[in-house]
Protein backbone atom coordinates (compact mmCIF):
# COMPACT_ATOMS: atom_id res chain seq x y z
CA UNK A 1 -1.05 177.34 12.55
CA UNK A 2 1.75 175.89 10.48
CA UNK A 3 1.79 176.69 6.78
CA UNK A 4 0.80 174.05 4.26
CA UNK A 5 -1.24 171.60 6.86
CA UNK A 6 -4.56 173.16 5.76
CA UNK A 7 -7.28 170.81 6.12
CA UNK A 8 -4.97 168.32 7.99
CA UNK A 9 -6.97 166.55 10.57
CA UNK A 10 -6.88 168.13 13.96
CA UNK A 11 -5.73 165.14 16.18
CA UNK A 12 -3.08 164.14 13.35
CA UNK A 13 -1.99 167.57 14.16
CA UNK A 14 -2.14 167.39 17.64
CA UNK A 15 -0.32 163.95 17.44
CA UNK A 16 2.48 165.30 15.17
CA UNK A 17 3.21 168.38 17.67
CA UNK A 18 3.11 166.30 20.48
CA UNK A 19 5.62 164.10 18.65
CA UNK A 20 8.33 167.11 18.43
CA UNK A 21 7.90 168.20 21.92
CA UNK A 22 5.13 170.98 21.57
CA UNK A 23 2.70 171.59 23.99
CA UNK A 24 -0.38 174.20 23.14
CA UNK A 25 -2.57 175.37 25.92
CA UNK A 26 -4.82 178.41 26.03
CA UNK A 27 -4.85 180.56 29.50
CA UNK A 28 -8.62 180.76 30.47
CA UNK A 29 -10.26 183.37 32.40
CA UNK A 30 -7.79 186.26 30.88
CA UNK A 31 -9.24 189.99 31.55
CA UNK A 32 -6.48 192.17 30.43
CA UNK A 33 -3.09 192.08 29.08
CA UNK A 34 -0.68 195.08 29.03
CA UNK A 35 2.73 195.99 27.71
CA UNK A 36 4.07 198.63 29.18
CA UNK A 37 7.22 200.06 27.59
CA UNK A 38 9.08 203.45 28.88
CA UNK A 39 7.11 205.82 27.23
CA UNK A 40 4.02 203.97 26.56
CA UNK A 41 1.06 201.05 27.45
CA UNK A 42 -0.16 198.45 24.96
CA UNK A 43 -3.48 197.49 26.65
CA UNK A 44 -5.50 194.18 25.17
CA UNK A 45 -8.85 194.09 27.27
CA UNK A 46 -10.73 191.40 24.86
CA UNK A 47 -7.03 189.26 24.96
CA UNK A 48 -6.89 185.49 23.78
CA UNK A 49 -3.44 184.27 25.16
CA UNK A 50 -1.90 180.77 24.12
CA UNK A 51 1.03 179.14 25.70
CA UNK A 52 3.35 177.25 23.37
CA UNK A 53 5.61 175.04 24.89
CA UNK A 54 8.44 173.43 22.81
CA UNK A 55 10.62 171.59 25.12
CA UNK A 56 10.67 173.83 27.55
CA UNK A 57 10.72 177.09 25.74
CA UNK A 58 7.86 178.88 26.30
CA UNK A 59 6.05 181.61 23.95
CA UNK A 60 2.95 183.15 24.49
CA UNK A 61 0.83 184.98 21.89
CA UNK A 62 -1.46 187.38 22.42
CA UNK A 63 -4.42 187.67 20.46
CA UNK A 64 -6.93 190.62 20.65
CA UNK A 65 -7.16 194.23 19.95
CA UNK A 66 -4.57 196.37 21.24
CA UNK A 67 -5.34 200.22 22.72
CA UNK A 68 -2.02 202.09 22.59
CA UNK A 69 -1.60 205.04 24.99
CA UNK A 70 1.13 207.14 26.41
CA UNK A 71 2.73 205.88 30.00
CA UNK A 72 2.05 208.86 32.09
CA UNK A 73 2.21 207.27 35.12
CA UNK A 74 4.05 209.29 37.85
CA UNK A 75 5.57 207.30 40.81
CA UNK A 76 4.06 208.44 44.64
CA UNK A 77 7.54 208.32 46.27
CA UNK A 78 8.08 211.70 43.30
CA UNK A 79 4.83 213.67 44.12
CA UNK A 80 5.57 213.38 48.01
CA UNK A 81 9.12 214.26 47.35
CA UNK A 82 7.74 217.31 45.50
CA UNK A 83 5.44 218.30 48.25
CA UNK A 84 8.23 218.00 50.89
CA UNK A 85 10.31 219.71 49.21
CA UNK A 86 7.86 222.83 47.81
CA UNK A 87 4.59 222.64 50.56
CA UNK A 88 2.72 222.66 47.18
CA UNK A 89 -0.74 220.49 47.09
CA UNK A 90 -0.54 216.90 45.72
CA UNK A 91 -2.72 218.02 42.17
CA UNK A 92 0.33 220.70 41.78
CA UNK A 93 2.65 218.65 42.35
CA UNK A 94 1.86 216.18 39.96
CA UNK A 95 0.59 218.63 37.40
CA UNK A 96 4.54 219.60 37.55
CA UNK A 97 5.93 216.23 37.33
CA UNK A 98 3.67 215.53 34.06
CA UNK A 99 5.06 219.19 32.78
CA UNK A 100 8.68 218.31 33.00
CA UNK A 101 7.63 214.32 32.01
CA UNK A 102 9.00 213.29 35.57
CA UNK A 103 12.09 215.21 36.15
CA UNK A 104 12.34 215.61 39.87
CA UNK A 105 14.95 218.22 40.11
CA UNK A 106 13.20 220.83 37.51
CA UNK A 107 9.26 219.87 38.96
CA UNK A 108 11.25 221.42 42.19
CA UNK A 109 12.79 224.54 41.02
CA UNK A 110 9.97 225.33 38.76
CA UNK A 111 7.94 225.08 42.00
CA UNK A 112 9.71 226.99 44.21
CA UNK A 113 10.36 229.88 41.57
């Protein structure tokens, strides 16, 4: 945890963190953790996640192993504006979208070409 306090008793530890305000508690019961960024996901399924608390700032760590994966996730309130706007089905539609990676205006004009 800290470097240097190998082997140090862990109550003494426990004691001393307590001492400077830090509070350590593990979340049980986690199933999944994910990051999702513009362009991609960071997925832990097998995640260990740990609360630190040091007077009143919290961090969490995340422990596990991470799947990385590009965020191709198109939004419903697009595909039915693509539909509306083309008569197209909902598969072409969104088979557009992912072409033009979400751009509304070209999935449309591409459509009604």
């Amino acid at each position: 945890m800290f470097p240097g306090m190998r082997g140090m008793n862990p109550q003494k530890l426990k004691q001393m963190m307590k001492q400077m305000g830090i509070d350590i508690k593990e979340i049980e019961g986690v199933e999944e953790v994910i990051i999702r960024t513009t362009d991609r996901e960071i997925v832990f399924r097998d995640a260990d996640v740990t609360i630190m608390d040091a007077r009143g700032v919290k961090t969490y760590q995340i422990a596990g192993t991470p799947e990385e994966c590009p965020r191709e996730e198109i939004p419903a309130a697009d595909v039915q504006l693509v539909i509306e706007q083309t008569g197209v089905s909902e598969m072409e539609a969104k088979a557009a979208l992912k072409e033009v990676k979400g751009d509304l205006a070209e999935a449309i004009m591409n459509l009604k070409k």
